[in-house]
Protein backbone atom coordinates (compact mmCIF):
# COMPACT_ATOMS: atom_id res chain seq x y z
CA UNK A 1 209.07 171.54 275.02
CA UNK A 2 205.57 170.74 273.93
CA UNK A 3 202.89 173.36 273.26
CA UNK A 4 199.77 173.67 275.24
CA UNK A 5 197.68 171.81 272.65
CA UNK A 6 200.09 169.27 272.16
CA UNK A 7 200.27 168.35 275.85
CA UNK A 8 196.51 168.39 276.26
CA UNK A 9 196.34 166.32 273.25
CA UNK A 10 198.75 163.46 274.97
CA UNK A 11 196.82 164.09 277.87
CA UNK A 12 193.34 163.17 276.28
CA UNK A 13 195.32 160.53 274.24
CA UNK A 14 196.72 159.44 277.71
CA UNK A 15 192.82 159.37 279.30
CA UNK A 16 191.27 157.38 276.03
CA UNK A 17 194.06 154.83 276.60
CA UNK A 18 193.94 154.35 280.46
CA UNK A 19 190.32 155.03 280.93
CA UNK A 20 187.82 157.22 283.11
CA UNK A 21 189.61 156.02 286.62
CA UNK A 22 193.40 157.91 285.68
CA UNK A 23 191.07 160.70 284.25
CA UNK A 24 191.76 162.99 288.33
CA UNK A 25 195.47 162.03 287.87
CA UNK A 26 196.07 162.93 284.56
CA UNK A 27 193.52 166.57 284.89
CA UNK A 28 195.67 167.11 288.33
CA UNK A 29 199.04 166.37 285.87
CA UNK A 30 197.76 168.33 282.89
CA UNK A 31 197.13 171.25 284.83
CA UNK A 32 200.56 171.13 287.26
CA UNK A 33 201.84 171.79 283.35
CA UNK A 34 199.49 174.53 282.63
CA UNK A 35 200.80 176.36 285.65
CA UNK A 36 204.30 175.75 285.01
CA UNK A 37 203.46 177.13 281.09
CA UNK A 38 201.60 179.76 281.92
CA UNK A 39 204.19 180.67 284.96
CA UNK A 40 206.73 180.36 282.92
CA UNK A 41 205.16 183.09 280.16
CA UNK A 42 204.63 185.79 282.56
CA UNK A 43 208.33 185.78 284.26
CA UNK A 44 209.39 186.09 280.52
CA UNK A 45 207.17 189.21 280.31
CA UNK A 46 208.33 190.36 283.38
CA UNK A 47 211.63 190.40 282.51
CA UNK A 48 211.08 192.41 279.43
CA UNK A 49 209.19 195.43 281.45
CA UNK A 50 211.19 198.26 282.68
CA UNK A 51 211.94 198.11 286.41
CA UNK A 52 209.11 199.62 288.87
CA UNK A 53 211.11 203.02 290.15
CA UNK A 54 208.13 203.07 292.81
CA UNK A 55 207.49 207.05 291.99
CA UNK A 56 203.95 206.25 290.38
CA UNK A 57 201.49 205.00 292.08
CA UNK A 58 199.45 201.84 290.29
CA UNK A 59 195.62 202.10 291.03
CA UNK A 60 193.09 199.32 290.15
CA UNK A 61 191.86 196.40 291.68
CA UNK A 62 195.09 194.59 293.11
CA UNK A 63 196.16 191.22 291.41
CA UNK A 64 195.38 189.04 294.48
CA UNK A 65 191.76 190.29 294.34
CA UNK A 66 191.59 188.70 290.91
CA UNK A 67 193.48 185.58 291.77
CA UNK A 68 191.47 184.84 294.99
CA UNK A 69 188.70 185.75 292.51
CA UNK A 70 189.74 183.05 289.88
CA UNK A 71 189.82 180.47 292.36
CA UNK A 72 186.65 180.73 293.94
CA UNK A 73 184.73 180.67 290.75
CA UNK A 74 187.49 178.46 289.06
CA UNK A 75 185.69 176.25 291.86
CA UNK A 76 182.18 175.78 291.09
CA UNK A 77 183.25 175.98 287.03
CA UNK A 78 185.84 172.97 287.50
CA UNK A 79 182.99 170.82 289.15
CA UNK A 80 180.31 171.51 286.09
CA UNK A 81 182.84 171.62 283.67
CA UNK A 82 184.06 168.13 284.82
CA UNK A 83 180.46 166.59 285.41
CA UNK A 84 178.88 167.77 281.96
CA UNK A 85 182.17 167.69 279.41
CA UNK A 86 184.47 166.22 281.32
CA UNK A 87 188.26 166.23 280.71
CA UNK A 88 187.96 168.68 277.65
CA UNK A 89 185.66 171.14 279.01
CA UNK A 90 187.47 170.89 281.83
CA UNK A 91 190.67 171.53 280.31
CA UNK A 92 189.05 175.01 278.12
CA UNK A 93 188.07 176.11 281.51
CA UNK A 94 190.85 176.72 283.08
CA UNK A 95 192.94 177.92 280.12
CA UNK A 96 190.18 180.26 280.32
CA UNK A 97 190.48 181.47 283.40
CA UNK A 98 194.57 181.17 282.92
CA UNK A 99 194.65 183.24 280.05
CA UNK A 100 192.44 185.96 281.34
CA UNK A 101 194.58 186.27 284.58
CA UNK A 102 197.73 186.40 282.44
CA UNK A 103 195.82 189.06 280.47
CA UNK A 104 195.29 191.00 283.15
CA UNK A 105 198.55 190.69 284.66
CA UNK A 106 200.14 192.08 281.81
CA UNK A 107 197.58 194.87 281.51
CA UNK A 108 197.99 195.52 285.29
CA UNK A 109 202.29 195.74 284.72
CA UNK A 110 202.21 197.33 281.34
CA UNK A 111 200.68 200.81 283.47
CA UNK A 112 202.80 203.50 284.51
């Protein structure tokens, strides 16, 4: 299975070759595998926490707040990362935004 930086690679590699008019198709494809990756990455560190026995209670912001909260301003940043930098900026955005939900995810399950 290819890394992160190997698919976006093929995927810029995949743009230069095919030009600017695949570049929605191949972002849309690029980050189908992102989510798939980084989906992929958390299950695994689910499955190496201990069960939830459901006699602590978790406080903190709740993880849908901060996915609802990625999207919106995943949003705005997709539309001026994609109009000033284009494919690669628009790539390091989202990883961004990935990464710091997966951070947070794992912060979030890693509580007692």
């Amino acid at each position: 299975m290819p890394t992160v930086r190997e698919d976006l690679q093929a995927t810029l590699d995949a743009r230069r070759d095919l030009g600017p008019e695949y570049e929605a198709a191949l972002v849309e494809s690029f980050a189908d595998r992102l989510d798939a990756t980084i989906a992929a990455r958390v299950q695994a560190e689910l499955h190496r926490q201990v069960p939830f026995s459901g006699r602590t209670r978790r406080t903190g912001p709740p993880l849908v707040s901060l996915a609802l909260g990625s999207m919106g301003i995943g949003i705005p940043l997709t539309a001026i990362a994609a109009t000033t930098t284009g494919l690669v900026g628009l790539a390091v955005t989202w990883i961004a935004i990935a990464v710091i939900n997966v951070a947070a995810a794992m912060a979030y399950m890693r509580r007692p």
